[in-house]
Protein backbone atom coordinates (compact mmCIF):
# COMPACT_ATOMS: atom_id res chain seq x y z
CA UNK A 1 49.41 159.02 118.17
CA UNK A 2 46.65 161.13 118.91
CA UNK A 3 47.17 163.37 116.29
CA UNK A 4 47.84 161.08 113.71
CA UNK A 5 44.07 159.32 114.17
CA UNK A 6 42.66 162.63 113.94
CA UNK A 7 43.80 162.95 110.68
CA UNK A 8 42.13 159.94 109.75
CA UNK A 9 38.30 161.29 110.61
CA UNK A 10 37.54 163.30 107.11
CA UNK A 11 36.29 162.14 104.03
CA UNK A 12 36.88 158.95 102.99
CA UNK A 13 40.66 157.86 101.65
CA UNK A 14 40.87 157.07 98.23
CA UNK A 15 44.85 156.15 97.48
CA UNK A 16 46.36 152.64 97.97
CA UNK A 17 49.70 152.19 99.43
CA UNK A 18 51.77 149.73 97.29
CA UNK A 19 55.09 148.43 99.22
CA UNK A 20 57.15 146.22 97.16
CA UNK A 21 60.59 146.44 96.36
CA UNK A 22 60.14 144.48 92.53
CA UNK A 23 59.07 147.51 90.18
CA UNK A 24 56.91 144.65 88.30
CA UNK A 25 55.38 143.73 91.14
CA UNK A 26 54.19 147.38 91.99
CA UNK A 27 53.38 147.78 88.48
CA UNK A 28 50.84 144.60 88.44
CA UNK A 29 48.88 145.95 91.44
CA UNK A 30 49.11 149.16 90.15
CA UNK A 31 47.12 148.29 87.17
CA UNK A 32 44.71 146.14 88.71
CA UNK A 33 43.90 149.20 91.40
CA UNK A 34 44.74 152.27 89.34
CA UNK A 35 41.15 152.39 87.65
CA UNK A 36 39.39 153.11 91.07
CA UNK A 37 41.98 154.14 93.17
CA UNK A 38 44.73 156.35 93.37
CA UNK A 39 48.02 154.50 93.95
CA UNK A 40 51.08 155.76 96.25
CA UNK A 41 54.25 153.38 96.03
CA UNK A 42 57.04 152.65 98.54
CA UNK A 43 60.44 150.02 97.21
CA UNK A 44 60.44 149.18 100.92
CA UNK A 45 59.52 149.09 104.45
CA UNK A 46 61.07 152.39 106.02
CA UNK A 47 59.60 154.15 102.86
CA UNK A 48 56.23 152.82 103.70
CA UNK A 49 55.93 153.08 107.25
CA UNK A 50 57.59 157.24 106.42
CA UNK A 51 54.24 157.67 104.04
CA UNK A 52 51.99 156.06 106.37
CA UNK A 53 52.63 157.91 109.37
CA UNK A 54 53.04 161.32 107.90
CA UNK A 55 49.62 160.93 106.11
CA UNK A 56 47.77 158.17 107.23
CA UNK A 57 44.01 159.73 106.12
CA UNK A 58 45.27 159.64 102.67
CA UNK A 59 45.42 155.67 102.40
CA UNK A 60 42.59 153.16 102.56
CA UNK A 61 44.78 150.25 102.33
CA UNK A 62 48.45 149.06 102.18
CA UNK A 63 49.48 146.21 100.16
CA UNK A 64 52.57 145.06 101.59
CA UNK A 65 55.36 142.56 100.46
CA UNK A 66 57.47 140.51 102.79
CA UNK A 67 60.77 140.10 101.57
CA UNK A 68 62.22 144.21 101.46
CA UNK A 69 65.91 145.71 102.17
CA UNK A 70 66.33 148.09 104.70
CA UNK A 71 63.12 147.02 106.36
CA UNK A 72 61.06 144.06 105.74
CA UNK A 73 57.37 143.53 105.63
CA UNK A 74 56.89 141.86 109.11
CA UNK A 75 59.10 144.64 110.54
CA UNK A 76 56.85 147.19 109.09
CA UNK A 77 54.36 145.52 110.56
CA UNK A 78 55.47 145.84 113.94
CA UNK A 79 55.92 149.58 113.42
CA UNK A 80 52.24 150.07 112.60
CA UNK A 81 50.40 147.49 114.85
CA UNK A 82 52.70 149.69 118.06
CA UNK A 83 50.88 152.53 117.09
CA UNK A 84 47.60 151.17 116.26
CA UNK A 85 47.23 152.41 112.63
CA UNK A 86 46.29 148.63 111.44
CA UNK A 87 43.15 149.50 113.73
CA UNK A 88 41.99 151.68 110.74
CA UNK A 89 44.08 151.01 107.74
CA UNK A 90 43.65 147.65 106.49
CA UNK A 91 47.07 146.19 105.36
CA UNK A 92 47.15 143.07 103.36
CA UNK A 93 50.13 140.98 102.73
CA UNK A 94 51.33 139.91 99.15
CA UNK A 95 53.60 137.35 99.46
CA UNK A 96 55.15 134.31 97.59
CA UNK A 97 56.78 134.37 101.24
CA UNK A 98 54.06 131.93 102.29
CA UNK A 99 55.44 129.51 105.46
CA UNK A 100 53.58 128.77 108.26
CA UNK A 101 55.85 130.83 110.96
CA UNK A 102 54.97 134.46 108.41
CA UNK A 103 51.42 133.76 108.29
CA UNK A 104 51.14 133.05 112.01
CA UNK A 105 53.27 136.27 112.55
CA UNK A 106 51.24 138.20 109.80
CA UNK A 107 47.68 137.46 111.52
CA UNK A 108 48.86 138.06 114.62
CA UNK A 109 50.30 141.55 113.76
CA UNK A 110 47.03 142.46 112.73
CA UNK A 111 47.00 142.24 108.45
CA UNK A 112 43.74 141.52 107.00
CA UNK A 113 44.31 139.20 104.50
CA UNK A 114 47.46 136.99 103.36
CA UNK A 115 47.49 137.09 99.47
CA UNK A 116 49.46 134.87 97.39
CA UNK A 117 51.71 135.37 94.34
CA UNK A 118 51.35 135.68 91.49
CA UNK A 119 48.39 137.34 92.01
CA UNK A 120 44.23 136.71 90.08
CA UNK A 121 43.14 140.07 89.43
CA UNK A 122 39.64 139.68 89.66
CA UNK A 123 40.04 137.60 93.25
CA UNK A 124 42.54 140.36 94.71
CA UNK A 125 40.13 143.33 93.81
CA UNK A 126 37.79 141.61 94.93
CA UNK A 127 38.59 140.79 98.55
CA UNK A 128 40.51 143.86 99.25
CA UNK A 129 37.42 146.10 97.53
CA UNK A 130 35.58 144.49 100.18
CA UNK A 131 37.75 144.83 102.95
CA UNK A 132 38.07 148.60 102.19
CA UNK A 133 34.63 149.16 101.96
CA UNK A 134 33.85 146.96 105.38
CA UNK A 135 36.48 149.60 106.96
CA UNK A 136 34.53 152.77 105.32
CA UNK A 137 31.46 151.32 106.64
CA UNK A 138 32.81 151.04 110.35
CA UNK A 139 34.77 154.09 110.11
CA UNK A 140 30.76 156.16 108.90
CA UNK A 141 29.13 154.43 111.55
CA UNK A 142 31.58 155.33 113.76
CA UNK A 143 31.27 158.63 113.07
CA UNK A 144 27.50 158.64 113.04
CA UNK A 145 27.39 157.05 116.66
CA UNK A 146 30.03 159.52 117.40
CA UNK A 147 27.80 162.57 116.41
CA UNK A 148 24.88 161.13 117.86
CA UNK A 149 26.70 160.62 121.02
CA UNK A 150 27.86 164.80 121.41
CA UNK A 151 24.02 165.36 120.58
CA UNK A 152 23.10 163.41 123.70
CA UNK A 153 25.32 164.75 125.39
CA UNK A 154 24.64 168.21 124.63
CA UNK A 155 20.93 166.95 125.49
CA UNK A 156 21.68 166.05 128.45
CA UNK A 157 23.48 168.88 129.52
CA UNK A 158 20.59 171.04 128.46
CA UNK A 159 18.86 168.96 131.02
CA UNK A 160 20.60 169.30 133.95
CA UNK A 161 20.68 173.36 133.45
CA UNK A 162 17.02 173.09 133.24
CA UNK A 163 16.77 171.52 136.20
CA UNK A 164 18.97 173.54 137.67
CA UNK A 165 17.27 176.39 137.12
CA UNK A 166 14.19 175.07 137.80
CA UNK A 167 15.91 174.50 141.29
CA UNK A 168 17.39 177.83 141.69
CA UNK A 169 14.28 179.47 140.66
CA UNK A 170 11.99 177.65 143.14
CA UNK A 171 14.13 178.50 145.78
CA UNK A 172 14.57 182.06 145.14
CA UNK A 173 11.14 182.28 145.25
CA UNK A 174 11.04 180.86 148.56
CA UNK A 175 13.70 183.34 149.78
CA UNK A 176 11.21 186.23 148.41
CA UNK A 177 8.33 184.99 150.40
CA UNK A 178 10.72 185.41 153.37
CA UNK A 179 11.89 189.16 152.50
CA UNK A 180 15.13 188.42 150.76
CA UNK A 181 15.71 189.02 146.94
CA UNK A 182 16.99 185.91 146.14
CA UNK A 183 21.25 186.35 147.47
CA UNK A 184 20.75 184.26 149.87
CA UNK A 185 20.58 181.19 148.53
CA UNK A 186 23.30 182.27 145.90
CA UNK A 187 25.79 183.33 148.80
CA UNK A 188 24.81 179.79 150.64
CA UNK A 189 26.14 177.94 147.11
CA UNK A 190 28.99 180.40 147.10
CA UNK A 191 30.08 179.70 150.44
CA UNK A 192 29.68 176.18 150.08
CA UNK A 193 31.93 175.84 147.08
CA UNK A 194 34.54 177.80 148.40
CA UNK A 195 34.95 175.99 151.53
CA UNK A 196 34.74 172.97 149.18
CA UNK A 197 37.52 174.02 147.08
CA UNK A 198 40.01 175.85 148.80
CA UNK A 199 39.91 174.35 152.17
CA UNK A 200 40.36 170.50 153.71
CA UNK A 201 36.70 170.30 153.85
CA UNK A 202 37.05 169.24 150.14
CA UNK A 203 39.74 167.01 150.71
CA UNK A 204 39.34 163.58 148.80
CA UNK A 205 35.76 165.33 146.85
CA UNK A 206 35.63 165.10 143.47
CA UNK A 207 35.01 167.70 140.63
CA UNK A 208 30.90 165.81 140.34
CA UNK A 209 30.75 165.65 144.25
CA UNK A 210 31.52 169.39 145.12
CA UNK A 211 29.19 170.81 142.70
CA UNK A 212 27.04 168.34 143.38
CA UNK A 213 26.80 169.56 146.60
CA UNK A 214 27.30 173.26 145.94
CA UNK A 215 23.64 172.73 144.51
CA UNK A 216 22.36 171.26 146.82
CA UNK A 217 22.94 174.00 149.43
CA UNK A 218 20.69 175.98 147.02
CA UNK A 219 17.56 173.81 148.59
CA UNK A 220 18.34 173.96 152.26
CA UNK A 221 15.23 175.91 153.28
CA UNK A 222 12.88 174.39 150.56
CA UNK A 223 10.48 173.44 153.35
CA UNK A 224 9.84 176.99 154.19
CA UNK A 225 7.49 176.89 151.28
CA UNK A 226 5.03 175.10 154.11
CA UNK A 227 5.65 177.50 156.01
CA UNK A 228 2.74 180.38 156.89
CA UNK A 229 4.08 184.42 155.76
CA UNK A 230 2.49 185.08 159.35
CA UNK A 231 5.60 183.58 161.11
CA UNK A 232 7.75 183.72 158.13
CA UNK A 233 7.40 187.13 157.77
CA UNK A 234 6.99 187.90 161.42
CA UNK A 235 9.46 191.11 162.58
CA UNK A 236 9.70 190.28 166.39
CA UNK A 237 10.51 186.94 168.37
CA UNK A 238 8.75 184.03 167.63
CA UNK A 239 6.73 182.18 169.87
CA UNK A 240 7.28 178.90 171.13
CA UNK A 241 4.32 177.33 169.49
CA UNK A 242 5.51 179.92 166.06
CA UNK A 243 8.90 178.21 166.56
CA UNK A 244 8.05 174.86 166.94
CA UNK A 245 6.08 175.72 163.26
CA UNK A 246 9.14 177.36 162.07
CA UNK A 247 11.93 174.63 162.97
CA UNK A 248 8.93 171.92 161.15
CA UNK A 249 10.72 173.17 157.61
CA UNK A 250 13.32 170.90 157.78
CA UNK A 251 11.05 168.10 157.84
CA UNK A 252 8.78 169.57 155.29
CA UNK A 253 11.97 169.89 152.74
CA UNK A 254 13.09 166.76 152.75
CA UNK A 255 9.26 165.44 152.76
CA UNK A 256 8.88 167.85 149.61
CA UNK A 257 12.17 166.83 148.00
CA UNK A 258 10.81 162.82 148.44
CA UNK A 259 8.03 163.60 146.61
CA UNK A 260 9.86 164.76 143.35
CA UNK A 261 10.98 161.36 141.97
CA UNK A 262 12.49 163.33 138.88
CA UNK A 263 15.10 164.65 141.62
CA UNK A 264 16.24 161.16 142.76
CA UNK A 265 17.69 160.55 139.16
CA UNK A 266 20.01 163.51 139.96
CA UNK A 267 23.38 163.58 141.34
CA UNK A 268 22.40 165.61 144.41
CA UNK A 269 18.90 164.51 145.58
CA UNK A 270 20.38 162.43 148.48
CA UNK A 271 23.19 165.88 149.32
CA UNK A 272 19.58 168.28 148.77
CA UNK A 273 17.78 165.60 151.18
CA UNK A 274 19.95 165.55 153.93
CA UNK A 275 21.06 168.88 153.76
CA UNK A 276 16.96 169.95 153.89
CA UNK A 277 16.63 167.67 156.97
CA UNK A 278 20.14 168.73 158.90
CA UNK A 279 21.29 171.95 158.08
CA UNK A 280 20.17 172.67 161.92
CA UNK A 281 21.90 170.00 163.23
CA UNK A 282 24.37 171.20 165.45
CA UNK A 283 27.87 169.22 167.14
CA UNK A 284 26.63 169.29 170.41
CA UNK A 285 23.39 167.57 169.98
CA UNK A 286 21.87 170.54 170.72
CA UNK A 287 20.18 171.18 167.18
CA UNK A 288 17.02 170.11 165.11
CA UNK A 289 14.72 167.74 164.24
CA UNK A 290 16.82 164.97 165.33
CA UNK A 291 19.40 166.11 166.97
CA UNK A 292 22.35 164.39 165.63
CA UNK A 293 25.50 165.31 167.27
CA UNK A 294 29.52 165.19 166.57
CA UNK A 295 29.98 163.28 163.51
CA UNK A 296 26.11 162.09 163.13
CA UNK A 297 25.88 164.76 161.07
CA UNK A 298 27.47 164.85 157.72
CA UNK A 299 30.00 167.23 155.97
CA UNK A 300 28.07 169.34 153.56
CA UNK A 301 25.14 169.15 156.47
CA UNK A 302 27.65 171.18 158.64
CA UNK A 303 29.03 173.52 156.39
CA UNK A 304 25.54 174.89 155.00
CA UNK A 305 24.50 175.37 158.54
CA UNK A 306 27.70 177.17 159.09
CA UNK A 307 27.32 179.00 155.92
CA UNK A 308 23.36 179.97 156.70
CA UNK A 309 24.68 181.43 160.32
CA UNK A 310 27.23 183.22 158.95
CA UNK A 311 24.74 184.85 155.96
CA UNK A 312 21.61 185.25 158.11
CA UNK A 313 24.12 187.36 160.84
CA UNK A 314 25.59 189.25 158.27
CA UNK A 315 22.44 190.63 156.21
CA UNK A 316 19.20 192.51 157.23
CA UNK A 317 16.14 190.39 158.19
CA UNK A 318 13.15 191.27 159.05
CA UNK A 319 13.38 190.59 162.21
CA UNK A 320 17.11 191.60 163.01
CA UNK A 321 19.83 194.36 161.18
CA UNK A 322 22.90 192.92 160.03
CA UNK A 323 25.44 192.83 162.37
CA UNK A 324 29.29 194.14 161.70
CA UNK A 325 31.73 191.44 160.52
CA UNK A 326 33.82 191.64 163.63
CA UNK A 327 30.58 190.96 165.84
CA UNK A 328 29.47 188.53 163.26
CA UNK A 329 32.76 186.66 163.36
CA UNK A 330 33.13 186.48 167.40
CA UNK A 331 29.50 185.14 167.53
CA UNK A 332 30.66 182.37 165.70
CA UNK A 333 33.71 181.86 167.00
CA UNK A 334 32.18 181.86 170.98
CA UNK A 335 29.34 179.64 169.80
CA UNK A 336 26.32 181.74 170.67
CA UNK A 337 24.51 181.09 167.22
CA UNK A 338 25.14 177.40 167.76
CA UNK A 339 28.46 174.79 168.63
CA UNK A 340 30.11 173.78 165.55
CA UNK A 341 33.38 171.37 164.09
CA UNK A 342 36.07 172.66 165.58
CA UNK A 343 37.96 171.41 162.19
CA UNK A 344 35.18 173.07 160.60
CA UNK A 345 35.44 176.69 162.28
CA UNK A 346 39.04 176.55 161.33
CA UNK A 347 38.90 176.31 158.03
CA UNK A 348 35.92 178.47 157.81
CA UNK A 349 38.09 181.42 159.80
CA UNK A 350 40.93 180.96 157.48
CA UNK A 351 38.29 181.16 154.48
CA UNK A 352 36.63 184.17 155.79
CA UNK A 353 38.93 186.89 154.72
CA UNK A 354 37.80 185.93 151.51
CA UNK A 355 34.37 184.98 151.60
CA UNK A 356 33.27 188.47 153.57
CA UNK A 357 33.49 190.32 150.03
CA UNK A 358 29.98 188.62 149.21
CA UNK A 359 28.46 191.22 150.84
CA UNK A 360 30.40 194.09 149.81
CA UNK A 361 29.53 195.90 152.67
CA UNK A 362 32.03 198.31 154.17
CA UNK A 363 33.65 196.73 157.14
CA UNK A 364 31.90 198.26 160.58
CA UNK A 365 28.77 199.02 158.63
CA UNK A 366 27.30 195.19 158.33
């Protein structure tokens, strides 16, 4: 079926389809239509309904008799309101056939217009040049909305990449201010998405929801633009009162990301907000600013936080060298960087294997 209606969305049709088993019959119409149409004839039903289907762009209307061997009008009919071709072929009945019970059937099959025999000239050209060029009309409009639909669209999408790199930009040059090129942020989307995809931390996500997210993780340390190079920048331990400054960049993320109203349109402003706020969180209450605990915190809240551990001990900082993947991995796994989902922690271990090639780092020399 699908094919056959895209055959119908070129130029406009010009032939008529004439089914009629009486030669005279087709003959009349012929005449009457031949001067600004061209005409295609069938002697009955099957015929038809073989011409139709095989070419239906080429016809802008059927006229159609009742009373046909091998396959009747009203059985034609059937065929072609099953596949939905009346939808965008106007078919008119000719008839002399003319009881209540084949008109009822007719309209309800979907014809047009029930036209008696014999047949006025002027009146039949008339209402079916009408018809045809009411179904031209709908079929250019159509066609018009169509186009202007796939140019919003494509709009649209121009849109969202804007924003999104927009997004990706400002946080890059967050990650700069800090020391880092720019990777970090891309690993913490990487991460994210894998986990997302190829784990049962995606489980019941859809397609919008996971990249949603996956964007999101992008902005997890947006607040760090508050945030003073002095401490940001600072090679040796932090303070407590440098600290206390430090850990205020959750707070200051999701306070920036409020303040953006153009971000609330988007799929992932309330994913970017909370993961801003949480991504410190940790499962045994034991993390920042509010310190949610267990299942307080949400999914993609965990997993960046995961995913930020696992990048920040496996790449130089200023304040640290990167640590080998075998040290990096039994941190995690004995909680010293922080108690996460156990649920979590397993899929992220089984994950791992694959997600260590981000770094492309030699193993031992991390």
């Amino acid at each position: 079926m699908d094919a056959i209606i895209q055959q119908m969305t070129g130029s406009e049709a010009e032939t008529i389809l004439i089914v009629d088993d009486d030669e005279f019959n087709r003959a009349i119409l012929d005449n009457i239509f031949s001067d600004q149409y061209a005409i295609e004839e069938a002697e009955n039903g099957r015929e038809g309904l073989e011409k139709l289907t095989a070419e239906p762009g080429r016809y802008c209307a059927v006229l159609l008799d009742v009373i046909m061997p091998e396959m009747d009008g009203l059985e034609m009919l059937r065929h072609l309101n099953a596949a939905g071709l009346q939808e965008h072929i106007p078919v008119f009945l000719i008839t002399a056939e003319a009881t209540g019970d084949t008109l009822q059937e007719a309209y309800r099959l979907g014809v047009m217009d029930v036209i008696l025999k014999p047949v006025v000239p002027y009146v039949v050209l008339r209402r079916i040049n009408s018809v045809v060029e009411l179904f031209r009309a709908r079929k250019r409009l159509g066609h018009r909305v169509e186009q202007q639909n796939i140019e919003l669209l494509q709009r649209a999408q121009k849109i969202i990449e804007l924003n999104q790199g927009m997004i990706e930009a400002l946080a890059t040059a967050i990650e700069f201010r800090g020391g880092d090129t720019g990777e970090h942020v891309q690993r913490i989307r990487d991460i994210t998405e894998f986990l997302l995809r190829n784990t049962e931390l995606g489980k019941g996500m859809s397609e919008e929801e996971i990249q949603n997210i996956s964007i999101a993780a992008i902005m997890h340390d947006v607040g760090k633009i508050a945030i003073s190079d002095q401490i940001l920048n600072k090679p040796g331990r932090l303070t407590a009162e440098e600290y206390e400054i430090m850990k205020s960049h959750t707070t200051q993320g999701a306070l920036l990301l409020e303040k953006i109203p153009q971000l609330r349109e988007n799929g992932f402003y309330h994913y970017a907000y909370d993961i801003a706020l949480h991504h410190h969180e940790r499962w045994d209450g034991r993390g920042y600013p509010d310190g949610l605990k267990g299942d307080e915190i949400s999914p993609w809240a965990q997993i960046v936080s995961l995913a930020d551990v696992y990048d920040a001990l496996s790449c130089k900082r200023v304040y640290k060298n990167a640590f080998p993947r075998e040290t990096v991995l039994t941190m995690i796994r004995e909680g010293q960087c922080g108690i996460f989902n156990p649920k979590l922690l397993e899929c992220f271990f089984q994950a791992e294997e694959t997600l260590c090639h981000l770094y492309d780092v030699p193993e031992g020399e991390h």
